[in-house]
PDB file of N, CA and C in Angstrom:
ATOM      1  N   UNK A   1       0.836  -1.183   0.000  1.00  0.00           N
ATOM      2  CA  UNK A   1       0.000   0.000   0.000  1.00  0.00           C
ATOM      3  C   UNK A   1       0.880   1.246   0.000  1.00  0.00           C
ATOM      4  N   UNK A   2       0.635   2.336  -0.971  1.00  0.00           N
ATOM      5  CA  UNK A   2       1.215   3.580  -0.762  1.00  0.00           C
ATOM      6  C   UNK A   2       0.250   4.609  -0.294  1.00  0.00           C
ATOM      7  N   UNK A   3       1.067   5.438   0.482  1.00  0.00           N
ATOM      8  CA  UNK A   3      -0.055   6.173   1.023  1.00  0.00           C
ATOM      9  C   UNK A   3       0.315   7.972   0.746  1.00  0.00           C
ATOM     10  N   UNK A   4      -0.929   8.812   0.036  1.00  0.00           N
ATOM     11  CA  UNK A   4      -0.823   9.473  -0.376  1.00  0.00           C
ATOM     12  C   UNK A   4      -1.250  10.888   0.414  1.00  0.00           C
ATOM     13  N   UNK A   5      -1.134  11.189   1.675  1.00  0.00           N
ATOM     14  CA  UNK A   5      -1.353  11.906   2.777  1.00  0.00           C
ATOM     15  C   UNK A   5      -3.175  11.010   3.184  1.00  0.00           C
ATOM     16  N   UNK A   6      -4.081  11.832   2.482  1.00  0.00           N
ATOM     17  CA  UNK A   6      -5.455  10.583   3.183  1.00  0.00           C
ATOM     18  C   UNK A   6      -5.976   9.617   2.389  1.00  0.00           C
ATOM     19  N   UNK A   7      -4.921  10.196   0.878  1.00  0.00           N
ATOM     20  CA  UNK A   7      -5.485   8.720  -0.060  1.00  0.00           C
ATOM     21  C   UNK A   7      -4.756   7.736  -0.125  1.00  0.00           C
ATOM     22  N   UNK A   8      -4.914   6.495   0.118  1.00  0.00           N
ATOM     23  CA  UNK A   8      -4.167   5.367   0.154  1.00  0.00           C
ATOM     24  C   UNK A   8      -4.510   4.276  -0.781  1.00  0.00           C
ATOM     25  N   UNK A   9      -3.205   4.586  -2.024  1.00  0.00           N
ATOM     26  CA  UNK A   9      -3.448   3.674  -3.485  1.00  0.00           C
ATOM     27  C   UNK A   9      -3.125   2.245  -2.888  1.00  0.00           C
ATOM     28  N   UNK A  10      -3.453   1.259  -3.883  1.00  0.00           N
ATOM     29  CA  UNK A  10      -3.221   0.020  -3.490  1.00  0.00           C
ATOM     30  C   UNK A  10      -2.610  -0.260  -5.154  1.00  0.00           C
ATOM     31  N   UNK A  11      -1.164  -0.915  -5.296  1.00  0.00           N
ATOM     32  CA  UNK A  11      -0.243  -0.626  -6.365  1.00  0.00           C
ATOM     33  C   UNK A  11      -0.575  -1.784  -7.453  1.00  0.00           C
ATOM     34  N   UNK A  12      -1.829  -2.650  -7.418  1.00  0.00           N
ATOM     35  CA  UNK A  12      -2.161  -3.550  -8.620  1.00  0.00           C
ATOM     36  C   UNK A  12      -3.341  -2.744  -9.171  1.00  0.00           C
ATOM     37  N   UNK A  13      -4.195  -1.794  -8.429  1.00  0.00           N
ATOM     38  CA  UNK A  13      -4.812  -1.054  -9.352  1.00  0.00           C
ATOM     39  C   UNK A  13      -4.562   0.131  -9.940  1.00  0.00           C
ATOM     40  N   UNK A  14      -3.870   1.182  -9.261  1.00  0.00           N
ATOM     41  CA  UNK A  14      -2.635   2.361 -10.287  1.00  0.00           C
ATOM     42  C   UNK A  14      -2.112   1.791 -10.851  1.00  0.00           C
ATOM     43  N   UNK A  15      -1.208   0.957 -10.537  1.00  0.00           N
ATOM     44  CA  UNK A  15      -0.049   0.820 -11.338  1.00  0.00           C
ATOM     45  C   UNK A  15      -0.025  -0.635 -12.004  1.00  0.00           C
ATOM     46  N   UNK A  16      -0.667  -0.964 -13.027  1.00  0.00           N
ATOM     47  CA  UNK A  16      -0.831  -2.248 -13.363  1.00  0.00           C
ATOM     48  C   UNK A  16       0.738  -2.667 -14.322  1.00  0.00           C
ATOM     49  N   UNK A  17       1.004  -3.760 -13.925  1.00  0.00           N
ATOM     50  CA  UNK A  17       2.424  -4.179 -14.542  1.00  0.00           C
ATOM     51  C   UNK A  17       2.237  -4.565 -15.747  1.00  0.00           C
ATOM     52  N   UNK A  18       1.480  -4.940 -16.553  1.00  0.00           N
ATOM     53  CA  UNK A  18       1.447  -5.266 -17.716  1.00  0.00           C
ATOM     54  C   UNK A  18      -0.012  -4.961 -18.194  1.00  0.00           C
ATOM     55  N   UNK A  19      -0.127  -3.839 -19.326  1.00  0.00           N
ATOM     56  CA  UNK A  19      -1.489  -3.985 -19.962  1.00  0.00           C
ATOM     57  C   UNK A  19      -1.416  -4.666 -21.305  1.00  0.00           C
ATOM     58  N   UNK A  20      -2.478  -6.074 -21.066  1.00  0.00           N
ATOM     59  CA  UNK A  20      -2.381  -6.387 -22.351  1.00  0.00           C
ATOM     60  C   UNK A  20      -4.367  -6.384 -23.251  1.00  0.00           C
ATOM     61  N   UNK A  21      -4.145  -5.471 -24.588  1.00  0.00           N
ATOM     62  CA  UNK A  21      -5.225  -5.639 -25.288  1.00  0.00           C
ATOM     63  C   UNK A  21      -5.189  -6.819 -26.352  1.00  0.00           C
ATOM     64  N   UNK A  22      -6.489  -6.463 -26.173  1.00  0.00           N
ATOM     65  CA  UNK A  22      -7.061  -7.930 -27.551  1.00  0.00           C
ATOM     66  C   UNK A  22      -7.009  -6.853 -28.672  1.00  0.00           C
ATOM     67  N   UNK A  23      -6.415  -7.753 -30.041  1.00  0.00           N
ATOM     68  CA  UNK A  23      -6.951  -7.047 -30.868  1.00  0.00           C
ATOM     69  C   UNK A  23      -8.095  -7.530 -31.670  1.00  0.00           C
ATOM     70  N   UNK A  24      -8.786  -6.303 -32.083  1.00  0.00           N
ATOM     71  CA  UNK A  24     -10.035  -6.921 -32.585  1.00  0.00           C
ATOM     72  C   UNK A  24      -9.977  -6.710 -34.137  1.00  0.00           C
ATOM     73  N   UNK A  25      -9.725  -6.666 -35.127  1.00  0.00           N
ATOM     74  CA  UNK A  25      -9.158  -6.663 -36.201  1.00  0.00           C
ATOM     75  C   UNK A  25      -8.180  -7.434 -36.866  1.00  0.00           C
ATOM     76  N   UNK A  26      -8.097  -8.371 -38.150  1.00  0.00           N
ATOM     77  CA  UNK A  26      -6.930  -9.173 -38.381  1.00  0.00           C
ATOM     78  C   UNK A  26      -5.902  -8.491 -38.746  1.00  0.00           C
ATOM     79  N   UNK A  27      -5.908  -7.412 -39.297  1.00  0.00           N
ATOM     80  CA  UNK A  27      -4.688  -6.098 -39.366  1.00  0.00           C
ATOM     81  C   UNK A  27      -3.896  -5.847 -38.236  1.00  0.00           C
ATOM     82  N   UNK A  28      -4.759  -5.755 -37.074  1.00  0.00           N
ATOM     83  CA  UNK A  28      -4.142  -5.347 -35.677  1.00  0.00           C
ATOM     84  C   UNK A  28      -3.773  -6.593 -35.243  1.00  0.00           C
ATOM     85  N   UNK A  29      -4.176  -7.946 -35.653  1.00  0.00           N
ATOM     86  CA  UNK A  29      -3.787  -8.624 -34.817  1.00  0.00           C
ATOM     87  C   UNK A  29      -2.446  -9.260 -35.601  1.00  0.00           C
ATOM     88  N   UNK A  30      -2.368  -9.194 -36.514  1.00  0.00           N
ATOM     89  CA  UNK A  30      -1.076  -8.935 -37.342  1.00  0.00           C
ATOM     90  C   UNK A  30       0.176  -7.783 -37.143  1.00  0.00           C
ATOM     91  N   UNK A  31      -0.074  -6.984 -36.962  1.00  0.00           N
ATOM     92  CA  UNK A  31       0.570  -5.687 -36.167  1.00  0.00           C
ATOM     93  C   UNK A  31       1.173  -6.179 -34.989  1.00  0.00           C
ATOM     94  N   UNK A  32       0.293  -6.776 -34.062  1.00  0.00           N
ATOM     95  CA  UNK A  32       0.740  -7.163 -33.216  1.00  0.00           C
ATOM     96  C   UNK A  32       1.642  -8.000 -33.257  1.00  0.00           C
ATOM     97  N   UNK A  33       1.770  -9.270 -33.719  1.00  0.00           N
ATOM     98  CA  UNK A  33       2.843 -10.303 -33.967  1.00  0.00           C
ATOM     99  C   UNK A  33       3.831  -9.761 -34.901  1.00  0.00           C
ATOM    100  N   UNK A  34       3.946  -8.703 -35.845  1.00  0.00           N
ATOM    101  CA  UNK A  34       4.859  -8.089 -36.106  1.00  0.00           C
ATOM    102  C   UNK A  34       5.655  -7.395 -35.084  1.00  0.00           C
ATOM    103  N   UNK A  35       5.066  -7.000 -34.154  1.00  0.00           N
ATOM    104  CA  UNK A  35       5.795  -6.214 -33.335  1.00  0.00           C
ATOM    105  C   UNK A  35       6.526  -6.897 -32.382  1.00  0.00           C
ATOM    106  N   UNK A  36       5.908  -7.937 -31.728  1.00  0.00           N
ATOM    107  CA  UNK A  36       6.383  -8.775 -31.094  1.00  0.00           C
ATOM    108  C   UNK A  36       7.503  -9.654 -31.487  1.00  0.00           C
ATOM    109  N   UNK A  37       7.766  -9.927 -33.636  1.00  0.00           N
ATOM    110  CA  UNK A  37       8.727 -10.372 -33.618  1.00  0.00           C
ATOM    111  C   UNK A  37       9.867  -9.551 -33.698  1.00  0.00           C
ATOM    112  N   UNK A  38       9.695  -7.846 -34.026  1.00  0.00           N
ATOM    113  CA  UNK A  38      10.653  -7.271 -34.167  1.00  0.00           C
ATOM    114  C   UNK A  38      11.236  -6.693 -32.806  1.00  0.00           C
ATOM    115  N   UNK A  39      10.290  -6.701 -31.862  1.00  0.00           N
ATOM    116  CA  UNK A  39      10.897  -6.617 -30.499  1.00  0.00           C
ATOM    117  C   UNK A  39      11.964  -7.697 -29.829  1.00  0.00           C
ATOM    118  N   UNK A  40      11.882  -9.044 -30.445  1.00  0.00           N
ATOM    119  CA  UNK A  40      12.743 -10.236 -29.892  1.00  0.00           C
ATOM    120  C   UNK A  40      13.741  -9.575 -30.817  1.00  0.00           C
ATOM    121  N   UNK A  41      13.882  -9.745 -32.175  1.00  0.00           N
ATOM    122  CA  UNK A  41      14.705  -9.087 -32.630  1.00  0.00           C
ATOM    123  C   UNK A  41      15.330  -8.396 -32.244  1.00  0.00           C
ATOM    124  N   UNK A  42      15.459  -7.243 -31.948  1.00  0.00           N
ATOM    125  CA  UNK A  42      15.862  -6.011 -31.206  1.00  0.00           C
ATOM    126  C   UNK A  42      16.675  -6.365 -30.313  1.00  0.00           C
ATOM    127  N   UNK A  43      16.212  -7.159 -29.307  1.00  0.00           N
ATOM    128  CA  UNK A  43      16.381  -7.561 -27.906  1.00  0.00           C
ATOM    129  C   UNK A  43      17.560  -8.454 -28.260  1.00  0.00           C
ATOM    130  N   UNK A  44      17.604  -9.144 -29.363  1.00  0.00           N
ATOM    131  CA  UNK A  44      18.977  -9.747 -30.068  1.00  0.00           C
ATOM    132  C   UNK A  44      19.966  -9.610 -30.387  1.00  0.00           C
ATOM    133  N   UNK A  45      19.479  -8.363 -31.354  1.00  0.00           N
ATOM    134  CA  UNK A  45      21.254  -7.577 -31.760  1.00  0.00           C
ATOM    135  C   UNK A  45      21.550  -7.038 -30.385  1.00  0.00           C
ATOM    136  N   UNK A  46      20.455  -6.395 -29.537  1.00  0.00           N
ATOM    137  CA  UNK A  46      20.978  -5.481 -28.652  1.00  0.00           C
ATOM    138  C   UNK A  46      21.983  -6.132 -27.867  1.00  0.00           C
ATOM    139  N   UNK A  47      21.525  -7.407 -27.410  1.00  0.00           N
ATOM    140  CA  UNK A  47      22.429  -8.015 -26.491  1.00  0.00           C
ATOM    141  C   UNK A  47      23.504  -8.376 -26.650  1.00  0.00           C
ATOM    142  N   UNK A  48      23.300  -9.070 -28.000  1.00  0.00           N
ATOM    143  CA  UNK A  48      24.646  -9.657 -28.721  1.00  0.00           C
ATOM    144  C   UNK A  48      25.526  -8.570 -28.540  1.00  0.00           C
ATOM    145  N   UNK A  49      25.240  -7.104 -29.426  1.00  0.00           N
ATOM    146  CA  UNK A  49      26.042  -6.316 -29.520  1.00  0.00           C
ATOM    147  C   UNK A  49      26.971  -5.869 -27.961  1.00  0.00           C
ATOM    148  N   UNK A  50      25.961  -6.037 -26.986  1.00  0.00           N
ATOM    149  CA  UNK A  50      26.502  -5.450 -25.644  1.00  0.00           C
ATOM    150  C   UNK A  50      27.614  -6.096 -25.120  1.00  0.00           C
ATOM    151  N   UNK A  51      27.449  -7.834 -25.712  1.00  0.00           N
ATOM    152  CA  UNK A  51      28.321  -8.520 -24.990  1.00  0.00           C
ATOM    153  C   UNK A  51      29.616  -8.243 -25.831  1.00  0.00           C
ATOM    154  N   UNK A  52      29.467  -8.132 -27.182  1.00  0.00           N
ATOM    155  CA  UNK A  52      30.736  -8.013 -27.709  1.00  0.00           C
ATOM    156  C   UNK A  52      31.693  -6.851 -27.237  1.00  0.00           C
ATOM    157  N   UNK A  53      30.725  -5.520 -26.948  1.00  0.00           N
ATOM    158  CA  UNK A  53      31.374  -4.353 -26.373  1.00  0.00           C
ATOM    159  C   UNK A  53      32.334  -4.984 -25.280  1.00  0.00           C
ATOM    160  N   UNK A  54      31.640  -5.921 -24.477  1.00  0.00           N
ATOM    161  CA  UNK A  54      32.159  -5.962 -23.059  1.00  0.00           C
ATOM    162  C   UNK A  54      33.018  -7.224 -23.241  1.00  0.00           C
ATOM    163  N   UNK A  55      33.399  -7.996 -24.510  1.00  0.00           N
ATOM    164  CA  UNK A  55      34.400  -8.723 -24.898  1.00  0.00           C
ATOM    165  C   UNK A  55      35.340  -8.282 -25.390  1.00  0.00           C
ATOM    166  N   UNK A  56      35.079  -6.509 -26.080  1.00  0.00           N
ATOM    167  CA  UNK A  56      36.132  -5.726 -26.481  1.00  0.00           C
ATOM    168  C   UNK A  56      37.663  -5.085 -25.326  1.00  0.00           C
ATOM    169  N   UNK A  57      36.333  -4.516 -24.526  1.00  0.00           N
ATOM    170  CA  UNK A  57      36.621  -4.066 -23.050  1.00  0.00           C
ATOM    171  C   UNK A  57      37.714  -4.915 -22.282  1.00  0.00           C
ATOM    172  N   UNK A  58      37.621  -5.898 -22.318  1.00  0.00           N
ATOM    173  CA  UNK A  58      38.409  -6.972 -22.050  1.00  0.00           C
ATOM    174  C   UNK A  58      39.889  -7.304 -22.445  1.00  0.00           C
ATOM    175  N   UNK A  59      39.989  -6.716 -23.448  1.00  0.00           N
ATOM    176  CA  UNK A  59      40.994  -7.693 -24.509  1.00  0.00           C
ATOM    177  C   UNK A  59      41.922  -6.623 -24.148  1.00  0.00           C
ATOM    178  N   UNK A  60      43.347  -6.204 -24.585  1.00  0.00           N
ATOM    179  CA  UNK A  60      44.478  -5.765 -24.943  1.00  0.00           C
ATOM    180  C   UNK A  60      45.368  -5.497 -26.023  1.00  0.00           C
ATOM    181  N   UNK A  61      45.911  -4.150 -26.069  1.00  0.00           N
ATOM    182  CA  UNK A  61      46.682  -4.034 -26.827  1.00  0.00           C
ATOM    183  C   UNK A  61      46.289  -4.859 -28.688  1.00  0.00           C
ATOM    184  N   UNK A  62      47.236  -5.152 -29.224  1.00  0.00           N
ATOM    185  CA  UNK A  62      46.845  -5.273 -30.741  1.00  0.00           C
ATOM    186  C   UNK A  62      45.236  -6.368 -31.004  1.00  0.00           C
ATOM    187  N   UNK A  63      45.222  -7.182 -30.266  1.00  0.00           N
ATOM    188  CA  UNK A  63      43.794  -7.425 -30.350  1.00  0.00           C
ATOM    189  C   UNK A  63      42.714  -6.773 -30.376  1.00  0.00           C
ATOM    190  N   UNK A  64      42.739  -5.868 -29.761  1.00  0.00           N
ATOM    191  CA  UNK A  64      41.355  -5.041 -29.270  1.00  0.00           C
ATOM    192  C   UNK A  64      41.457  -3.877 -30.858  1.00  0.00           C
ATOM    193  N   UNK A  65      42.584  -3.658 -31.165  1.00  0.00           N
ATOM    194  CA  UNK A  65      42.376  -3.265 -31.964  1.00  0.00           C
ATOM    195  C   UNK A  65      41.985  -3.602 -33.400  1.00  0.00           C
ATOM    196  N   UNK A  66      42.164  -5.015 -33.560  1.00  0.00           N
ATOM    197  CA  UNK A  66      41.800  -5.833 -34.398  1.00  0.00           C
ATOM    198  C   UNK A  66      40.267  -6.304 -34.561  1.00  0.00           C
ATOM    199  N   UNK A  67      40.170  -5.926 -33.724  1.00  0.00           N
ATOM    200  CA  UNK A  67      38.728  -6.426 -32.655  1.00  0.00           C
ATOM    201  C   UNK A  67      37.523  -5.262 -33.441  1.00  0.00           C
ATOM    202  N   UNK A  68      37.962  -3.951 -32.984  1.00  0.00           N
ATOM    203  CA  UNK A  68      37.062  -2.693 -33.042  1.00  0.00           C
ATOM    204  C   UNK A  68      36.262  -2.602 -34.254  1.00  0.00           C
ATOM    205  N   UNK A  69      36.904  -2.909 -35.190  1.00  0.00           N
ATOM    206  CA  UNK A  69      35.973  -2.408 -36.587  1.00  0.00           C
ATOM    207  C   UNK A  69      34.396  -3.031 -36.578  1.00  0.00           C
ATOM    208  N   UNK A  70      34.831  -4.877 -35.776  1.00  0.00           N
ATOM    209  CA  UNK A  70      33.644  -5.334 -36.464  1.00  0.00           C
ATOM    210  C   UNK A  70      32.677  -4.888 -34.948  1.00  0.00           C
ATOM    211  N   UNK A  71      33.027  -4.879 -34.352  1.00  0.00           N
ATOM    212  CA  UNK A  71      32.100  -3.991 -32.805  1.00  0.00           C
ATOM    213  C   UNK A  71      31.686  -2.924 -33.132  1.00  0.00           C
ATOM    214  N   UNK A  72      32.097  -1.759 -34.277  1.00  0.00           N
ATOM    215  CA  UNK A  72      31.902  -0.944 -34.543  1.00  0.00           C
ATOM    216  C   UNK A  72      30.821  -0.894 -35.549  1.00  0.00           C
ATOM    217  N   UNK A  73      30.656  -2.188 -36.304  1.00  0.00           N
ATOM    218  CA  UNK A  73      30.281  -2.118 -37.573  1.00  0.00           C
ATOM    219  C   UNK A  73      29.058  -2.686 -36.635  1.00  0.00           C
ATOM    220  N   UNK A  74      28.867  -3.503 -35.620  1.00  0.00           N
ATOM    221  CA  UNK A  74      27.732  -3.641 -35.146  1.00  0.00           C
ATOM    222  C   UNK A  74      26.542  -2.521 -34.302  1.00  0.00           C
ATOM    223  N   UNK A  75      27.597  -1.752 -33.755  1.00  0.00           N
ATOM    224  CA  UNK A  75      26.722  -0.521 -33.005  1.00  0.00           C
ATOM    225  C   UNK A  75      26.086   0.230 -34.246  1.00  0.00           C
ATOM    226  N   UNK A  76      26.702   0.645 -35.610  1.00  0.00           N
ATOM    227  CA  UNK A  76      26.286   1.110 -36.497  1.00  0.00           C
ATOM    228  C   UNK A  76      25.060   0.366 -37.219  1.00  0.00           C
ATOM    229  N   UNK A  77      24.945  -0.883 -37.425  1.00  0.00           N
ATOM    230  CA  UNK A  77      24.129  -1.411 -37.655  1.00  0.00           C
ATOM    231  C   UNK A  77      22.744  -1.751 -36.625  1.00  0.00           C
ATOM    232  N   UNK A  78      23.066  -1.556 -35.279  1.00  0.00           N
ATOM    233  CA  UNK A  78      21.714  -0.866 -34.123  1.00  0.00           C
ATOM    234  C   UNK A  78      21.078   0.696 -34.123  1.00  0.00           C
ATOM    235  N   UNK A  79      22.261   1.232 -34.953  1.00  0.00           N
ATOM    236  CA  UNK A  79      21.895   2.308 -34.918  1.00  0.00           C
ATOM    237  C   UNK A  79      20.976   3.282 -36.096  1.00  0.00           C
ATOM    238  N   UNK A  80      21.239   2.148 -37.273  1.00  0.00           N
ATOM    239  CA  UNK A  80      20.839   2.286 -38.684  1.00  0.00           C
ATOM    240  C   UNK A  80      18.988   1.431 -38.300  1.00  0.00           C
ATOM    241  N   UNK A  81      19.050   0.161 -37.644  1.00  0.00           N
ATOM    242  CA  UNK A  81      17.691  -0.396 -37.110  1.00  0.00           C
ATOM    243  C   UNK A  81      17.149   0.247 -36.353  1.00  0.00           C
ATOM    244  N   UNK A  82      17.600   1.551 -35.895  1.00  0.00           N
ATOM    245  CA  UNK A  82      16.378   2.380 -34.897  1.00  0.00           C
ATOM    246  C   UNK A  82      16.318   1.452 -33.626  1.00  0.00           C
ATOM    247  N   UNK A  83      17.804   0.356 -33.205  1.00  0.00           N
ATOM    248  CA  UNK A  83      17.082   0.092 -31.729  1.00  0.00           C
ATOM    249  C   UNK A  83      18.253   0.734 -30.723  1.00  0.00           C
ATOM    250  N   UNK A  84      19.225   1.688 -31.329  1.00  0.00           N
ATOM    251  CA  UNK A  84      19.353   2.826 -30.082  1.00  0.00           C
ATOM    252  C   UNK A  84      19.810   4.242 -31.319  1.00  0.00           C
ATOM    253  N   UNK A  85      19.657   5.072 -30.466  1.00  0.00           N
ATOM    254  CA  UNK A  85      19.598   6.655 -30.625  1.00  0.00           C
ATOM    255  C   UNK A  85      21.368   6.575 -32.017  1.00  0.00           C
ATOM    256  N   UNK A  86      21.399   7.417 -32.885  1.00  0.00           N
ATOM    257  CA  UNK A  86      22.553   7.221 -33.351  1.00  0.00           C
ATOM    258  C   UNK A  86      23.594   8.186 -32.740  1.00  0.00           C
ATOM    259  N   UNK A  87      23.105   9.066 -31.985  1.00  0.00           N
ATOM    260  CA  UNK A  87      24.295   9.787 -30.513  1.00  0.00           C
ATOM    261  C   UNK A  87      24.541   9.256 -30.216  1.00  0.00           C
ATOM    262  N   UNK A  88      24.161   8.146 -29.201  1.00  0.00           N
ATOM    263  CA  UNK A  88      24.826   6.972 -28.628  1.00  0.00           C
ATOM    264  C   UNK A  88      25.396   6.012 -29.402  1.00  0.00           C
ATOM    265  N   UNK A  89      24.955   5.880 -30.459  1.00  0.00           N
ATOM    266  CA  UNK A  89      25.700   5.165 -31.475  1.00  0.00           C
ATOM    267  C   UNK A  89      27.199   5.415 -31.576  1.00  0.00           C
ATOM    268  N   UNK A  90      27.324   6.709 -31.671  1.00  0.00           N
ATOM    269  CA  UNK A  90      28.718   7.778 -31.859  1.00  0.00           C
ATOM    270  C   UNK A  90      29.125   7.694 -30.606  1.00  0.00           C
ATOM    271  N   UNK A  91      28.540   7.573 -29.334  1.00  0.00           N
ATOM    272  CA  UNK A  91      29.272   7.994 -28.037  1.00  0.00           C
ATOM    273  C   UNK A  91      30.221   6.393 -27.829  1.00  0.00           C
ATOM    274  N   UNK A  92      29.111   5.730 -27.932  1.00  0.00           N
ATOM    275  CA  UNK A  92      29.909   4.018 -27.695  1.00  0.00           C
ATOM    276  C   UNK A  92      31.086   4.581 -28.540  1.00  0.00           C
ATOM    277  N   UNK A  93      31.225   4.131 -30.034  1.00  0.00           N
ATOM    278  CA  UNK A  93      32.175   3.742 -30.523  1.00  0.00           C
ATOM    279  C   UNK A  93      33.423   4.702 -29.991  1.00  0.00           C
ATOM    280  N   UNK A  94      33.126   6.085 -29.710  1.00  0.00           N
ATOM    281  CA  UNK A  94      33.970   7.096 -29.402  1.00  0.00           C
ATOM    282  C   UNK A  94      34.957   6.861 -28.433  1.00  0.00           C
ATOM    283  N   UNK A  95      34.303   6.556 -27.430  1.00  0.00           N
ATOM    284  CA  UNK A  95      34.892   5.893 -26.225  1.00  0.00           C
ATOM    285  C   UNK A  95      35.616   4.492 -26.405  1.00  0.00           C
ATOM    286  N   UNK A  96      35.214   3.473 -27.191  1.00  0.00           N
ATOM    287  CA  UNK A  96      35.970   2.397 -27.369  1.00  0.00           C
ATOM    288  C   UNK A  96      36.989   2.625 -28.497  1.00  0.00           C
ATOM    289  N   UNK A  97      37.118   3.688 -29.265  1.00  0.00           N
ATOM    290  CA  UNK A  97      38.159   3.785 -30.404  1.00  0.00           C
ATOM    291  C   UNK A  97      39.342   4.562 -29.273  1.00  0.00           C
ATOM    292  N   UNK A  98      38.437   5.692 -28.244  1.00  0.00           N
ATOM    293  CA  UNK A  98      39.760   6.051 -27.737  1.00  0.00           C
ATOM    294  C   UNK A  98      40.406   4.914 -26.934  1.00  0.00           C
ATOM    295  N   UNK A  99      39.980   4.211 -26.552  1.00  0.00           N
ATOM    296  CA  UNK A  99      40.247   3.016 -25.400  1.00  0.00           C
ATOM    297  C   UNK A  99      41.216   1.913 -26.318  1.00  0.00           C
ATOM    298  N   UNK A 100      41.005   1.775 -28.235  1.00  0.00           N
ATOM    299  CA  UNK A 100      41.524   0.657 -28.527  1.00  0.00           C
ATOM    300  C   UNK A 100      42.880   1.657 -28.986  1.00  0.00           C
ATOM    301  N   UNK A 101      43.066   2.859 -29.423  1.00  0.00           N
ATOM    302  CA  UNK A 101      44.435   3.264 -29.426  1.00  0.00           C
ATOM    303  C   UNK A 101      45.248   3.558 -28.249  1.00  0.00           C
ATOM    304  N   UNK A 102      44.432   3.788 -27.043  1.00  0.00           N
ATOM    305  CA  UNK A 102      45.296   3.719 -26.229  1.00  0.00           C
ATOM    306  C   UNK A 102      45.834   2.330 -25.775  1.00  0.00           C
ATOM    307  N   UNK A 103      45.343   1.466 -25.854  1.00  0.00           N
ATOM    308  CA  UNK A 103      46.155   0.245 -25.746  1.00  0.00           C
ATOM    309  C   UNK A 103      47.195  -0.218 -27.081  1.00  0.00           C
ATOM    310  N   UNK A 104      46.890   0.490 -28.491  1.00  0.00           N
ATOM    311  CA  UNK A 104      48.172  -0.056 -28.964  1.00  0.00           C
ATOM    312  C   UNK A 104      49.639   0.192 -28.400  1.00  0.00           C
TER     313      UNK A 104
END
């Protein structure tokens, strides 16, 4: 229970954790499973890509630099799919290009 000086919410009816609609249309309900597969998607490169960052992060000297292009070529390609901002696109790689010359 949260309590709001004399109103006191109860947090499964504000705040519901998941709303899910029906769709009532075969368009929408198509929409929907589109979305749902491009969201796993998403959730794919994203991760993949994260771990490679943090396999980059890892490495040393002439490896890492050997390493960067194709880590690079992946943030660019999340960033070209609209599943992160392409600033951040630029900030990642920025930070890991300065990170792979300073280890040559």
């Amino acid at each position: 229970m949260i309590k709001y000086g004399f109103f006191v919410a109860k947090p499964y009816l504000c705040h519901p954790k998941k709303q899910v609609r029906m769709a009532n249309h075969s368009a929408t309900k198509k929409d929907a499973r589109q979305a749902a597969k491009r969201t796993a998607r998403n959730k794919y490169y994203g991760k993949t890509t994260r771990n490679a960052i943090r396999d980059l992060k890892v490495l040393k000297g002439k490896e890492m630099g050997e390493k960067f292009p194709e880590v690079a070529a992946m943030i660019d390609k999340l960033a070209k799919r609209n599943v992160i901002h392409k600033n951040k696109a630029a900030n990642l790689k920025s930070k890991l290009a300065r990170k792979a010359n300073a280890a040559k």
